[in-house]
PDB file of N, CA and C in Angstrom:
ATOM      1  N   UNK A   1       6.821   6.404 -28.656  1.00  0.00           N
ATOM      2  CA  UNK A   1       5.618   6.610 -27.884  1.00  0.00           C
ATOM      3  C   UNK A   1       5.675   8.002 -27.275  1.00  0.00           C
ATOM      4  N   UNK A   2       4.864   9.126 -27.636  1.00  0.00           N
ATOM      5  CA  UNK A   2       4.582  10.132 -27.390  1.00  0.00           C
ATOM      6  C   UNK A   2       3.692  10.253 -25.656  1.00  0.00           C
ATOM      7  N   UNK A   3       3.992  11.665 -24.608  1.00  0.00           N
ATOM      8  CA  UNK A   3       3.677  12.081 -23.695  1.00  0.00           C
ATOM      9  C   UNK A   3       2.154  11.041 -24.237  1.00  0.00           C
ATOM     10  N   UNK A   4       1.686  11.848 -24.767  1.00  0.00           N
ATOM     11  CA  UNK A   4       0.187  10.969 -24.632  1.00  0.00           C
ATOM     12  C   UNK A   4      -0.046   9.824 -24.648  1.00  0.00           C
ATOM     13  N   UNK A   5       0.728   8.977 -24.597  1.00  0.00           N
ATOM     14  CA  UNK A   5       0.496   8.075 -24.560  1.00  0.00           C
ATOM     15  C   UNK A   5       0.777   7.334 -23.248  1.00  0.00           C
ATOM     16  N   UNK A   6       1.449   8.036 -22.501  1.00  0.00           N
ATOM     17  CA  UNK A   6       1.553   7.670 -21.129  1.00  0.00           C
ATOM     18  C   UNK A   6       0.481   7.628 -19.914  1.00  0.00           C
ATOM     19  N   UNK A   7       0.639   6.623 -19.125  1.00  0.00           N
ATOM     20  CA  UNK A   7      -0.602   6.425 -18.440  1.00  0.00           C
ATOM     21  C   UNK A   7      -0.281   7.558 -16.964  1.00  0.00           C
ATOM     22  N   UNK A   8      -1.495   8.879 -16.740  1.00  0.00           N
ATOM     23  CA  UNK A   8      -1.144   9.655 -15.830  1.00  0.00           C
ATOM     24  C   UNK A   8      -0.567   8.757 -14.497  1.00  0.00           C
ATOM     25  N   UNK A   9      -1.197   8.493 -13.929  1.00  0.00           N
ATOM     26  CA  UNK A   9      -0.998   7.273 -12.827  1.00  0.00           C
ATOM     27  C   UNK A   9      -0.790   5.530 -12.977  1.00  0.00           C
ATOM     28  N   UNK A  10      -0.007   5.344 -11.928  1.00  0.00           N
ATOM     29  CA  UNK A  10      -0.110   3.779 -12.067  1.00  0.00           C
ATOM     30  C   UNK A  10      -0.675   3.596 -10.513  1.00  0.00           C
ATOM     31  N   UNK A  11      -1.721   2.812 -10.393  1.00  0.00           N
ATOM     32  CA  UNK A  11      -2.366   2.272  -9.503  1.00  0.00           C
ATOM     33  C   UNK A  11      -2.502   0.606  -9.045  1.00  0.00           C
ATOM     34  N   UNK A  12      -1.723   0.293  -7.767  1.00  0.00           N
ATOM     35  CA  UNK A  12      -1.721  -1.404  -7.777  1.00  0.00           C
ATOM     36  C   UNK A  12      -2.639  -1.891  -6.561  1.00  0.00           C
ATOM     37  N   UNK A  13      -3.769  -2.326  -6.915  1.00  0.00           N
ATOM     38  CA  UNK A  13      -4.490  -2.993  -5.902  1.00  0.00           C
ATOM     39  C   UNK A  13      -3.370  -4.475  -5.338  1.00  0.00           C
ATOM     40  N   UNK A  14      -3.887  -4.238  -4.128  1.00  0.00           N
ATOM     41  CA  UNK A  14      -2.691  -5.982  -3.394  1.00  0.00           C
ATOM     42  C   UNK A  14      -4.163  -6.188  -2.476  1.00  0.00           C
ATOM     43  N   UNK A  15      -4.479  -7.527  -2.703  1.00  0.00           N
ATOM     44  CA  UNK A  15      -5.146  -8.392  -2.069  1.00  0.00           C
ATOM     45  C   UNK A  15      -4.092  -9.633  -1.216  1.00  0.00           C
ATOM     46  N   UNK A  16      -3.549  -9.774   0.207  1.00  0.00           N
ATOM     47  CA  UNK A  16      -3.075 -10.438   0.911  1.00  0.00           C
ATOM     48  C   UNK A  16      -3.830 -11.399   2.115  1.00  0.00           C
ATOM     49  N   UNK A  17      -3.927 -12.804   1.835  1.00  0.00           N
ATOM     50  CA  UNK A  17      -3.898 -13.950   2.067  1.00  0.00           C
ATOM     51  C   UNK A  17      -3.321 -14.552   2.942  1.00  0.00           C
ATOM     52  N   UNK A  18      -3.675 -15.461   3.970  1.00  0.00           N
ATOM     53  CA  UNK A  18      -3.105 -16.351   5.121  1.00  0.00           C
ATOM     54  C   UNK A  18      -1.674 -14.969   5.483  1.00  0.00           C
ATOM     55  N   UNK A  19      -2.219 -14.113   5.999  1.00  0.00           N
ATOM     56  CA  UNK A  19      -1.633 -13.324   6.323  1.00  0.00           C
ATOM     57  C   UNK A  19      -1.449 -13.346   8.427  1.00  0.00           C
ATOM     58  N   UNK A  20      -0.283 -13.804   8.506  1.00  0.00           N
ATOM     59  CA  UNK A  20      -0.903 -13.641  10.293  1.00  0.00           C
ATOM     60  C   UNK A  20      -1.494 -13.143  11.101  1.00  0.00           C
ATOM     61  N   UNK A  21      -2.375 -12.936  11.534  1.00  0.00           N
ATOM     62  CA  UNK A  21      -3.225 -12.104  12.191  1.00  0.00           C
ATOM     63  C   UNK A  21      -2.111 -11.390  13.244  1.00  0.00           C
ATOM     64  N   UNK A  22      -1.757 -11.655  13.419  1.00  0.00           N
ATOM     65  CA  UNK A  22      -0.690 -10.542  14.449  1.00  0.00           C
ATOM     66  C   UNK A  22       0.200  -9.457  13.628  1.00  0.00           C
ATOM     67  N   UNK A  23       0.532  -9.975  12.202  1.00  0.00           N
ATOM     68  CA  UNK A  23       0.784  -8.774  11.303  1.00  0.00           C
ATOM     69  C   UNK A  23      -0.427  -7.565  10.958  1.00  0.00           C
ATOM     70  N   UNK A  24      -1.312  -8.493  11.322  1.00  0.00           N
ATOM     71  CA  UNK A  24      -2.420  -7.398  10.715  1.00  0.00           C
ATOM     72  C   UNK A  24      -3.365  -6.222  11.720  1.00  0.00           C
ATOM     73  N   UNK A  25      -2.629  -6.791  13.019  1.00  0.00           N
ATOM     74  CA  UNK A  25      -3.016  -6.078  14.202  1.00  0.00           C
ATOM     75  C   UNK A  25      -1.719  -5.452  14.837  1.00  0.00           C
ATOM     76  N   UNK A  26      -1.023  -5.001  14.298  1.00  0.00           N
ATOM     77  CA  UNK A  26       0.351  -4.682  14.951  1.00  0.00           C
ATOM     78  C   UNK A  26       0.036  -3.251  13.894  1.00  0.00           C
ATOM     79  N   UNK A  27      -0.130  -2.265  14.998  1.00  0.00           N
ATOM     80  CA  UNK A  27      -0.514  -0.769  13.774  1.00  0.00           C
ATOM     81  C   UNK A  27       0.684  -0.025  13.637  1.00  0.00           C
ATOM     82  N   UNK A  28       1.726  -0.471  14.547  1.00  0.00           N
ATOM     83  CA  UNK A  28       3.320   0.390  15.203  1.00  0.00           C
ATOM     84  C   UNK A  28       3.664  -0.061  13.346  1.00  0.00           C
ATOM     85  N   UNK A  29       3.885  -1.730  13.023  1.00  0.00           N
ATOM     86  CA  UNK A  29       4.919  -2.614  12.312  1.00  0.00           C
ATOM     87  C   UNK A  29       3.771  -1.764  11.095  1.00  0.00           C
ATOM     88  N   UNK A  30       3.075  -1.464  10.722  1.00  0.00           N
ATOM     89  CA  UNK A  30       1.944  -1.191   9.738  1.00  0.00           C
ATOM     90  C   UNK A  30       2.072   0.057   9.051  1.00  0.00           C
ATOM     91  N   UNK A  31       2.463   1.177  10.307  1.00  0.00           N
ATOM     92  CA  UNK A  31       2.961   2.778  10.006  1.00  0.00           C
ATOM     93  C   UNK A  31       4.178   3.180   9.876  1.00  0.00           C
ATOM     94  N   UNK A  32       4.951   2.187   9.949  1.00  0.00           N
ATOM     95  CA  UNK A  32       6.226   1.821   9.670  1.00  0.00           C
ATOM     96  C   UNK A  32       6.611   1.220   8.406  1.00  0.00           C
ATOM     97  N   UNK A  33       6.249   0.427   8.318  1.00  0.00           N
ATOM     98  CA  UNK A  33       5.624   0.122   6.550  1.00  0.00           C
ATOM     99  C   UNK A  33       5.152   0.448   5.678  1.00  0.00           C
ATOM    100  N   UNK A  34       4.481   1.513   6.157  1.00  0.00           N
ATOM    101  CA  UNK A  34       3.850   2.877   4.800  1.00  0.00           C
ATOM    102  C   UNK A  34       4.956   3.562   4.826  1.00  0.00           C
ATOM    103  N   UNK A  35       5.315   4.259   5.724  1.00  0.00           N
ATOM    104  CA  UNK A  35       6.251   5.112   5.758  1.00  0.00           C
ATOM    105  C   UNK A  35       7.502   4.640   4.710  1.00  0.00           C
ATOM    106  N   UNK A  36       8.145   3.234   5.196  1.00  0.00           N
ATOM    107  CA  UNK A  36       9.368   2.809   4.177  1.00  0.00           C
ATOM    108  C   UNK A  36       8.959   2.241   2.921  1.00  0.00           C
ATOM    109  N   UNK A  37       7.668   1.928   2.685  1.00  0.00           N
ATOM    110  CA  UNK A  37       7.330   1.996   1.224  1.00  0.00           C
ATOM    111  C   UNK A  37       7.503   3.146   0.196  1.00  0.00           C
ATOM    112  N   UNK A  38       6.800   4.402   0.800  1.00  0.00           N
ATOM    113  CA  UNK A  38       7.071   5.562   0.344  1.00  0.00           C
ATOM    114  C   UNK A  38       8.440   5.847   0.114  1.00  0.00           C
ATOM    115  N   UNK A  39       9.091   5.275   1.094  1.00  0.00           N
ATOM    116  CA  UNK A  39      10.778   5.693   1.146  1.00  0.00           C
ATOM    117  C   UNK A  39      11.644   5.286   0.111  1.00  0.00           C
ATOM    118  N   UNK A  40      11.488   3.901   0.069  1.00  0.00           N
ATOM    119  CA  UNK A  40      11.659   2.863  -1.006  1.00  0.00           C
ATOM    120  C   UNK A  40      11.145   3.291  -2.514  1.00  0.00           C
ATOM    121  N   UNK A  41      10.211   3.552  -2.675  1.00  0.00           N
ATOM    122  CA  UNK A  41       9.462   3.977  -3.886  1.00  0.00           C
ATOM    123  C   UNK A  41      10.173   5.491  -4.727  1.00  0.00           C
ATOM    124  N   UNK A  42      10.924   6.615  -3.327  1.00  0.00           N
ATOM    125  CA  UNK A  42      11.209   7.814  -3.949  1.00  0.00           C
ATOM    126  C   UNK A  42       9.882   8.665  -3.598  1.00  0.00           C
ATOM    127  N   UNK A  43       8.746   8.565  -2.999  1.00  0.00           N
ATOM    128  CA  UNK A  43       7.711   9.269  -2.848  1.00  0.00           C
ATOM    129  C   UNK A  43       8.112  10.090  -1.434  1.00  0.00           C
ATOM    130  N   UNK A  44       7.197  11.185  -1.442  1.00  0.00           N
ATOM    131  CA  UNK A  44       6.851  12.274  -0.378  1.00  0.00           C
ATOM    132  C   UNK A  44       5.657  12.519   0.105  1.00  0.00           C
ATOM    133  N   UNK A  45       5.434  11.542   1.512  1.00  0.00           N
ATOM    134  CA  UNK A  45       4.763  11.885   2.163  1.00  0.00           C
ATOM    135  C   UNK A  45       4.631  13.724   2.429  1.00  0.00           C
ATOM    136  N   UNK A  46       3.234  13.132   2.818  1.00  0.00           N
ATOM    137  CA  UNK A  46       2.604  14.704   3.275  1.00  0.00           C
ATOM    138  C   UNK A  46       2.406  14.930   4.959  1.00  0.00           C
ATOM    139  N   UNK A  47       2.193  13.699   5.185  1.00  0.00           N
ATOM    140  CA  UNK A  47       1.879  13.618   6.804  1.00  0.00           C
ATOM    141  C   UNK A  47       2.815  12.218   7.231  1.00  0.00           C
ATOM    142  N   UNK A  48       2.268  11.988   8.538  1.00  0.00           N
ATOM    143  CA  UNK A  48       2.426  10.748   9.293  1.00  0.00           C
ATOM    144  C   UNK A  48       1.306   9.947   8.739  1.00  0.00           C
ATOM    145  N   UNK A  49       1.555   8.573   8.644  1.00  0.00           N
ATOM    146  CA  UNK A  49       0.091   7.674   8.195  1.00  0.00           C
ATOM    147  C   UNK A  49      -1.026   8.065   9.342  1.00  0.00           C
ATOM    148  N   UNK A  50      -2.115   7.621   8.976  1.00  0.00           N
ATOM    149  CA  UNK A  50      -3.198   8.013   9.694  1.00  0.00           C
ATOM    150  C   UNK A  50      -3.634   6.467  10.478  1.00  0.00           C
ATOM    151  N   UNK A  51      -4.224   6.195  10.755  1.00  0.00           N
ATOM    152  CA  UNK A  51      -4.548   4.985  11.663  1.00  0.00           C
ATOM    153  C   UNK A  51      -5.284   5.078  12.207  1.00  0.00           C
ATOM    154  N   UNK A  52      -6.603   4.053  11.922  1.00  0.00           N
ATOM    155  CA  UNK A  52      -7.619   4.295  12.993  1.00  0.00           C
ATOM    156  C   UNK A  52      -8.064   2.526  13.264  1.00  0.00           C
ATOM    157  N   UNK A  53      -8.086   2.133  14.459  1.00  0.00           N
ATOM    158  CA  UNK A  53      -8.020   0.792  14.878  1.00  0.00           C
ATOM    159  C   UNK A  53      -9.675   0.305  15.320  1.00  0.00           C
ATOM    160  N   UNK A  54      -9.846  -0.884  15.105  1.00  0.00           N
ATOM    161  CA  UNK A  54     -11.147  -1.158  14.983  1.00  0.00           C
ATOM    162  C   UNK A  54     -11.280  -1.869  16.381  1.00  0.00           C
ATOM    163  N   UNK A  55     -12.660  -2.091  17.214  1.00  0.00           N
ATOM    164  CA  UNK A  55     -12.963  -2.983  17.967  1.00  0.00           C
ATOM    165  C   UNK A  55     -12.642  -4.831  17.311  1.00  0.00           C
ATOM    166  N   UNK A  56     -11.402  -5.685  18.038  1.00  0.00           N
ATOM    167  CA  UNK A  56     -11.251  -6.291  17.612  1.00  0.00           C
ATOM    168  C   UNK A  56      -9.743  -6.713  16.647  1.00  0.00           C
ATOM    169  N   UNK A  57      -9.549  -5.607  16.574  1.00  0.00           N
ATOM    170  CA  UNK A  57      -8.046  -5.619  16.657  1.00  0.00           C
ATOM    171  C   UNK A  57      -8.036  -5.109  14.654  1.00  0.00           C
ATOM    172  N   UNK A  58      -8.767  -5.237  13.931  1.00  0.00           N
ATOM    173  CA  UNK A  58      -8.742  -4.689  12.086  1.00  0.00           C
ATOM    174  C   UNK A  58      -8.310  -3.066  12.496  1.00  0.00           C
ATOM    175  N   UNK A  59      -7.683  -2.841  11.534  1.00  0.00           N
ATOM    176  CA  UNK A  59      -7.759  -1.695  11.102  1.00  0.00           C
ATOM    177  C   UNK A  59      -7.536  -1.265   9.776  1.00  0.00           C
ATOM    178  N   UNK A  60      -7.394   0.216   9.745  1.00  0.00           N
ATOM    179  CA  UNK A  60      -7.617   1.160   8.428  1.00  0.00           C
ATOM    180  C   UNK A  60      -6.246   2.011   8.713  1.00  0.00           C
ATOM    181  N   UNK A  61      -5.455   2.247   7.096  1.00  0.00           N
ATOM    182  CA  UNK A  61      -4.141   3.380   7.463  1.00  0.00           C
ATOM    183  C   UNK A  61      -4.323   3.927   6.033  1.00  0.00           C
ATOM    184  N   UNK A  62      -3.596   5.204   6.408  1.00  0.00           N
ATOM    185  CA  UNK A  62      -3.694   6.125   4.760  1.00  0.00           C
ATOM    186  C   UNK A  62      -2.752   7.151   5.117  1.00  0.00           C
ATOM    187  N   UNK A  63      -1.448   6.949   4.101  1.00  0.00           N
ATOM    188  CA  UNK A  63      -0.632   7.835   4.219  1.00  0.00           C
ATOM    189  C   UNK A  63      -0.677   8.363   2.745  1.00  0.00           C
ATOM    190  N   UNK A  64      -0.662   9.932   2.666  1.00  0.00           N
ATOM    191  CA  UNK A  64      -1.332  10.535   2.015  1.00  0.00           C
ATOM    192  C   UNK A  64       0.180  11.130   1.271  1.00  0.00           C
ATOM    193  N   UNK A  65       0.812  11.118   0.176  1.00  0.00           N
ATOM    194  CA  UNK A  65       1.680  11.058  -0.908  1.00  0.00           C
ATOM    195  C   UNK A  65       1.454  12.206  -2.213  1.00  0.00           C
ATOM    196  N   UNK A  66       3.067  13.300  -1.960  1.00  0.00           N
ATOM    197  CA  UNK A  66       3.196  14.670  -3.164  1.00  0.00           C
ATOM    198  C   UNK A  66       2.147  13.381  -3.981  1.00  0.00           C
ATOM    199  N   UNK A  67       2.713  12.416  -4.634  1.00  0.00           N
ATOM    200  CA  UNK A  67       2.802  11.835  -5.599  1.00  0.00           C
ATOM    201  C   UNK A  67       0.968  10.898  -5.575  1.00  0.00           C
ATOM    202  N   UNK A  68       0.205  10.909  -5.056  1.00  0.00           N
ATOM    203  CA  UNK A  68      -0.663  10.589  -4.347  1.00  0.00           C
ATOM    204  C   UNK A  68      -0.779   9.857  -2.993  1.00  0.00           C
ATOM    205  N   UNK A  69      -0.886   8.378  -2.796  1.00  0.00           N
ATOM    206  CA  UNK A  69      -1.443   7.732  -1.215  1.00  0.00           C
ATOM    207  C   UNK A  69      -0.928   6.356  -1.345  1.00  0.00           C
ATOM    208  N   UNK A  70      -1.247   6.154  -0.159  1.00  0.00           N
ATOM    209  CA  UNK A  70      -0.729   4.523  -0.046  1.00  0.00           C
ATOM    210  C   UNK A  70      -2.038   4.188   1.468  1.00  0.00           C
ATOM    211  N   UNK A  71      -2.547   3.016   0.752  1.00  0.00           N
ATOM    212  CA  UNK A  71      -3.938   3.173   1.748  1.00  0.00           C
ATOM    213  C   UNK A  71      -3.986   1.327   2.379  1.00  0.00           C
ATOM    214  N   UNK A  72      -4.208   0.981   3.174  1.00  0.00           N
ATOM    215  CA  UNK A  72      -4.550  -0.199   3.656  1.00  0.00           C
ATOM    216  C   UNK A  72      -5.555  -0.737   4.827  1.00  0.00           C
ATOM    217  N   UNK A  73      -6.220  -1.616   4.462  1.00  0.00           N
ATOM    218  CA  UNK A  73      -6.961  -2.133   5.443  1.00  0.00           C
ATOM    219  C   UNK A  73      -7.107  -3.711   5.793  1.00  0.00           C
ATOM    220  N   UNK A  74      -7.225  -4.195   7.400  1.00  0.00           N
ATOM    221  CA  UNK A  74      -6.894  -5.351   7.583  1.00  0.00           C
ATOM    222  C   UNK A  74      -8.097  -5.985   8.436  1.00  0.00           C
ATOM    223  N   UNK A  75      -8.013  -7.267   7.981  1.00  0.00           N
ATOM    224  CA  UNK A  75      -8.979  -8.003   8.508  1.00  0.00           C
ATOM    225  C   UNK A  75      -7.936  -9.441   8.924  1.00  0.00           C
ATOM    226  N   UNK A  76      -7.786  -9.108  10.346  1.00  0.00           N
ATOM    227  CA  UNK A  76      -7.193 -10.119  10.995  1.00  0.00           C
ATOM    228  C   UNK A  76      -8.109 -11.626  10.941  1.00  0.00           C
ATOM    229  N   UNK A  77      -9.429 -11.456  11.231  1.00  0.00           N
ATOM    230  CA  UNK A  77     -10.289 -12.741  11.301  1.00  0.00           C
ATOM    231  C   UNK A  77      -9.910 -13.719  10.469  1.00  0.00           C
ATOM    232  N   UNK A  78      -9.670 -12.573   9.320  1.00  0.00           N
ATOM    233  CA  UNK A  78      -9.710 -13.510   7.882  1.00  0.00           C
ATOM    234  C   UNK A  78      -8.383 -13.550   7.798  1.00  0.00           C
ATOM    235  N   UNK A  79      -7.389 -13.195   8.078  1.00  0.00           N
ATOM    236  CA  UNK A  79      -5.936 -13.352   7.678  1.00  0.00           C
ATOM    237  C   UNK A  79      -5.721 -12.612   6.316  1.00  0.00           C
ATOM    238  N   UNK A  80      -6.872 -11.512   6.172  1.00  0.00           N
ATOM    239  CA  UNK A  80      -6.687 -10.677   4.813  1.00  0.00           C
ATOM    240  C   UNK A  80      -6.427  -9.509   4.886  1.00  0.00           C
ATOM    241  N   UNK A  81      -5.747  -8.435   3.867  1.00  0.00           N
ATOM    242  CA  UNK A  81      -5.444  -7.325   3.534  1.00  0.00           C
ATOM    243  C   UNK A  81      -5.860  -6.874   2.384  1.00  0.00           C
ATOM    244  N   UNK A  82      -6.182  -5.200   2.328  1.00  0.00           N
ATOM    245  CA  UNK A  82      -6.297  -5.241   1.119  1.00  0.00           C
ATOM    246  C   UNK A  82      -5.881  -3.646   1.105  1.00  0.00           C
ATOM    247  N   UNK A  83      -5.261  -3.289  -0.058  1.00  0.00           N
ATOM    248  CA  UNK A  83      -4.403  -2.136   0.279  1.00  0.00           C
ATOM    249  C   UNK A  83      -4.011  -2.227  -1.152  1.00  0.00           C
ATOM    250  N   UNK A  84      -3.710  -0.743  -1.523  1.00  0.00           N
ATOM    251  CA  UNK A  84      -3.669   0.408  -2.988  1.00  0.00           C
ATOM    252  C   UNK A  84      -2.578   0.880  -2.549  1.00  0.00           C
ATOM    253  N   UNK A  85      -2.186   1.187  -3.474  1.00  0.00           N
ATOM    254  CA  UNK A  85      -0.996   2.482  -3.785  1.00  0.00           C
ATOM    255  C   UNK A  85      -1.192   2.949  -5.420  1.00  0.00           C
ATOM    256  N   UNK A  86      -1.330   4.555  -5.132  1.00  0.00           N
ATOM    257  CA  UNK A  86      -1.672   4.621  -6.844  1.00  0.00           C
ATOM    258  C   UNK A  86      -0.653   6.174  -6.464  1.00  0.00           C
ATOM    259  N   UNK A  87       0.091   6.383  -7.497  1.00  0.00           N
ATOM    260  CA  UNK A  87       1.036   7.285  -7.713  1.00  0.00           C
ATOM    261  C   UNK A  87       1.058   7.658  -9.350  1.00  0.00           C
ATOM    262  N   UNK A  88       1.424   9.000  -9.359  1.00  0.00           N
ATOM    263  CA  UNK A  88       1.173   9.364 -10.439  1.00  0.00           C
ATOM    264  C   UNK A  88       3.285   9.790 -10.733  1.00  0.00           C
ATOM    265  N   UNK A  89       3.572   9.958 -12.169  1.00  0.00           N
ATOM    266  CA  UNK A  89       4.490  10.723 -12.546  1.00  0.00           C
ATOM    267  C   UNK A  89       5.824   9.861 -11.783  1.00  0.00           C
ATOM    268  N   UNK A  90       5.586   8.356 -11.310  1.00  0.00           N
ATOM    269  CA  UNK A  90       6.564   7.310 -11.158  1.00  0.00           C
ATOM    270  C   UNK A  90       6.079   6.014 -11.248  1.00  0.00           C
ATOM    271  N   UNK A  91       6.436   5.624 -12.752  1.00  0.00           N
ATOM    272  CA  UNK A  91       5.891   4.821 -13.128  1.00  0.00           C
ATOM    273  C   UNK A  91       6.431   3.120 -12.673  1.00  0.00           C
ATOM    274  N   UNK A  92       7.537   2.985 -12.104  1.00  0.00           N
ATOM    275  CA  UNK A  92       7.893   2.280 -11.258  1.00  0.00           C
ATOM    276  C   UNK A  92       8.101   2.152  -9.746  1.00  0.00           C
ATOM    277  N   UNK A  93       7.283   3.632  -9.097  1.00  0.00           N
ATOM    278  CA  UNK A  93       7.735   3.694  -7.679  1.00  0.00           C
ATOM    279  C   UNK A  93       6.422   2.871  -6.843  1.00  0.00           C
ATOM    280  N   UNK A  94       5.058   2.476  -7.671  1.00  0.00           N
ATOM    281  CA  UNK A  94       4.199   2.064  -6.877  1.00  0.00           C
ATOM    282  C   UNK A  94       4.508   0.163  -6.710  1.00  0.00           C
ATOM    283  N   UNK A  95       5.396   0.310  -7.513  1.00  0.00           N
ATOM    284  CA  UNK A  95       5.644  -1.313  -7.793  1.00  0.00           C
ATOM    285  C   UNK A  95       6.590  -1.365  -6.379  1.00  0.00           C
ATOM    286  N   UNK A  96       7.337  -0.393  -6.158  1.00  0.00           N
ATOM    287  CA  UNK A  96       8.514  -0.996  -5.451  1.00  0.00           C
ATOM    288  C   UNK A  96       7.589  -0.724  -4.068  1.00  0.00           C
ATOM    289  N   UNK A  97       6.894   0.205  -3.807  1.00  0.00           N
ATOM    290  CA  UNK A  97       6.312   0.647  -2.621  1.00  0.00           C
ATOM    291  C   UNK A  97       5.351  -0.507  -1.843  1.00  0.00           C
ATOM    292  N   UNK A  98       4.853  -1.554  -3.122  1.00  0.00           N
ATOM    293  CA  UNK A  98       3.808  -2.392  -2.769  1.00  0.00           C
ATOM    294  C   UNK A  98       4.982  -3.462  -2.245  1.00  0.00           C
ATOM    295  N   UNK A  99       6.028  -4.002  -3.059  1.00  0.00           N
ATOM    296  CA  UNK A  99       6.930  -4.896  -2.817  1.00  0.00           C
ATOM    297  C   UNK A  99       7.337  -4.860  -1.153  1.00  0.00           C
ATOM    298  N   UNK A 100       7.322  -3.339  -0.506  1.00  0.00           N
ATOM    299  CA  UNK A 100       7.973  -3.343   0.613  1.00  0.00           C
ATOM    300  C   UNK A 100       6.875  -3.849   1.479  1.00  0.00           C
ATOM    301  N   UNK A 101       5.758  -3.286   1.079  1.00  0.00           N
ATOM    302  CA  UNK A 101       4.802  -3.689   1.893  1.00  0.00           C
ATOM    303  C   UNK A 101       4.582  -5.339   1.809  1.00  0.00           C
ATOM    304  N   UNK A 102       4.483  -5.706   1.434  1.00  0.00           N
ATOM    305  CA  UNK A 102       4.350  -7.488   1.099  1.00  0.00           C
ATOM    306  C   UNK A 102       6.072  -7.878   1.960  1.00  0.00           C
ATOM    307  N   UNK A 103       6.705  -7.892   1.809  1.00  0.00           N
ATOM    308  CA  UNK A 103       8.029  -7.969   2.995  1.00  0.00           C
ATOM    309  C   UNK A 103       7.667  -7.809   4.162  1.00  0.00           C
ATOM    310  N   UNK A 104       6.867  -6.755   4.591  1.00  0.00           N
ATOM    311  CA  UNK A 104       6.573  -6.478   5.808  1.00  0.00           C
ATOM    312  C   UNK A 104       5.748  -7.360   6.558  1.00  0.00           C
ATOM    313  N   UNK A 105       4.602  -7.728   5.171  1.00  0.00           N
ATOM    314  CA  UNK A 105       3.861  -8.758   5.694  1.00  0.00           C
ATOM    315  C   UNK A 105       3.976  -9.676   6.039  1.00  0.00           C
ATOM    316  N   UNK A 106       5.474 -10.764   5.387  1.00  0.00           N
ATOM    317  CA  UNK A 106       5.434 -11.806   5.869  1.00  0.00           C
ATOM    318  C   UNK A 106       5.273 -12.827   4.808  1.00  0.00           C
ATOM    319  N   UNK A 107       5.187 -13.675   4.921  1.00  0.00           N
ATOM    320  CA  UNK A 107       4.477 -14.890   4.840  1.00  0.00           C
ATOM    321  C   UNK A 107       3.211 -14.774   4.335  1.00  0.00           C
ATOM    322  N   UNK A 108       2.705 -15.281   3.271  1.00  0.00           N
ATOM    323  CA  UNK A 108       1.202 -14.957   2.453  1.00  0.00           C
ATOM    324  C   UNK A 108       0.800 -14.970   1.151  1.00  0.00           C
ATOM    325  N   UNK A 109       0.026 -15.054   0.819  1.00  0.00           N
ATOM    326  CA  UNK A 109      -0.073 -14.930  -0.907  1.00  0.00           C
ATOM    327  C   UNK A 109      -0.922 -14.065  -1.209  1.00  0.00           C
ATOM    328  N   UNK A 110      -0.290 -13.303  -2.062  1.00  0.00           N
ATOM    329  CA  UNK A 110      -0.608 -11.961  -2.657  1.00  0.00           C
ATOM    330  C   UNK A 110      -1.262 -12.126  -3.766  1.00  0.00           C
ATOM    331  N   UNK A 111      -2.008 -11.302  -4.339  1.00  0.00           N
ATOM    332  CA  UNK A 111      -2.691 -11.024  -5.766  1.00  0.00           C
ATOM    333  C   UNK A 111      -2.864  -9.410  -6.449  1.00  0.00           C
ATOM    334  N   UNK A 112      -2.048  -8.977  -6.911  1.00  0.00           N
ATOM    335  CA  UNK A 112      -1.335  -8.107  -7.017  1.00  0.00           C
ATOM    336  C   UNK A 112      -1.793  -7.678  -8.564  1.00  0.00           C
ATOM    337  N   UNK A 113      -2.749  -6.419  -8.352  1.00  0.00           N
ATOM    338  CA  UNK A 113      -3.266  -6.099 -10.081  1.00  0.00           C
ATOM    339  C   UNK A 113      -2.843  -4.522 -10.164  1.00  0.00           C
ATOM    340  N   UNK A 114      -1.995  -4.262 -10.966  1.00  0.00           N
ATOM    341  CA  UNK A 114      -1.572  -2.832 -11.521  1.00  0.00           C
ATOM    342  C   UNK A 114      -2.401  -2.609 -12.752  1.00  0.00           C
ATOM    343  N   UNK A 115      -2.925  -1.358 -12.497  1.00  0.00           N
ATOM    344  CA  UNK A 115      -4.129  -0.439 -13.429  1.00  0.00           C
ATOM    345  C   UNK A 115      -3.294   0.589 -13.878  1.00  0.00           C
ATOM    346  N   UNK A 116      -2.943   1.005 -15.299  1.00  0.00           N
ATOM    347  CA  UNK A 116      -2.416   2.296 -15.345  1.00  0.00           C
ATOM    348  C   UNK A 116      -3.928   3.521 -15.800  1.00  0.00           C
ATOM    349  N   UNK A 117      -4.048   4.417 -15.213  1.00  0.00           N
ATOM    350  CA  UNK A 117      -4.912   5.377 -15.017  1.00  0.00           C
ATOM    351  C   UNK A 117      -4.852   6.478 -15.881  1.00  0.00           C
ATOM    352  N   UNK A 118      -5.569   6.973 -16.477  1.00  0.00           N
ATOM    353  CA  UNK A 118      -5.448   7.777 -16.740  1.00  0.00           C
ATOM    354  C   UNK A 118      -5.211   8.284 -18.592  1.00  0.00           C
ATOM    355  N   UNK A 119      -5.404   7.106 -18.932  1.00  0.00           N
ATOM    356  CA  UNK A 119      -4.752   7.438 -20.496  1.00  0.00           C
ATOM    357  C   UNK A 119      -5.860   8.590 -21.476  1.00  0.00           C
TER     358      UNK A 119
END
């Protein structure tokens, strides 16, 4: 299998389920979890995650990756998450990056779809 045939990016949507609402409002345990995903994965952040917290306790994070991002958003009401990681040029680091994140979470059921991008 020739360069071309390789997929530029691998991209994994995670949809998370009966997720505790106190995991999903805790933004400290959340930016801490991007951060060691990236870590875990072999990726290089560019910044600190970003975080912006909603009336109600949801929020939004995006830590922005050499390799591309790692992005999440939470809906405590619902006990749901839903959060990407798409990395290019490590074709196993978005797998491990999502894995950490789902650890972090807890307790829950995941649905977990990897897209390779780019062919």
């Amino acid at each position: 299998m020739g360069v071309e045939n390789q997929p530029i990016g691998i991209h994994i949507i995670l949809d998370g389920y009966e997720i505790l609402p106190e995991r999903l409002t805790d933004a400290a345990r959340l930016a801490q979890a991007l951060t060691d995903a990236a870590q875990a994965a072999g990726m290089t952040p560019l910044s600190e995650p970003s975080m912006h917290l909603f009336p109600g306790g949801g929020l939004t994070a995006f830590l922005p990756l050499a390799e591309s991002h790692l992005a999440l958003h939470t809906y405590p009401e619902h006990g749901y998450i839903a959060a990407d990681c798409f990395t290019c040029g490590m074709p196993d680091g978005a797998d491990r990056a999502v894995a950490v994140l789902c650890a972090a979470l807890g307790q829950g059921r995941f649905d977990i779809r990897r897209l390779e991008r780019g062919r």
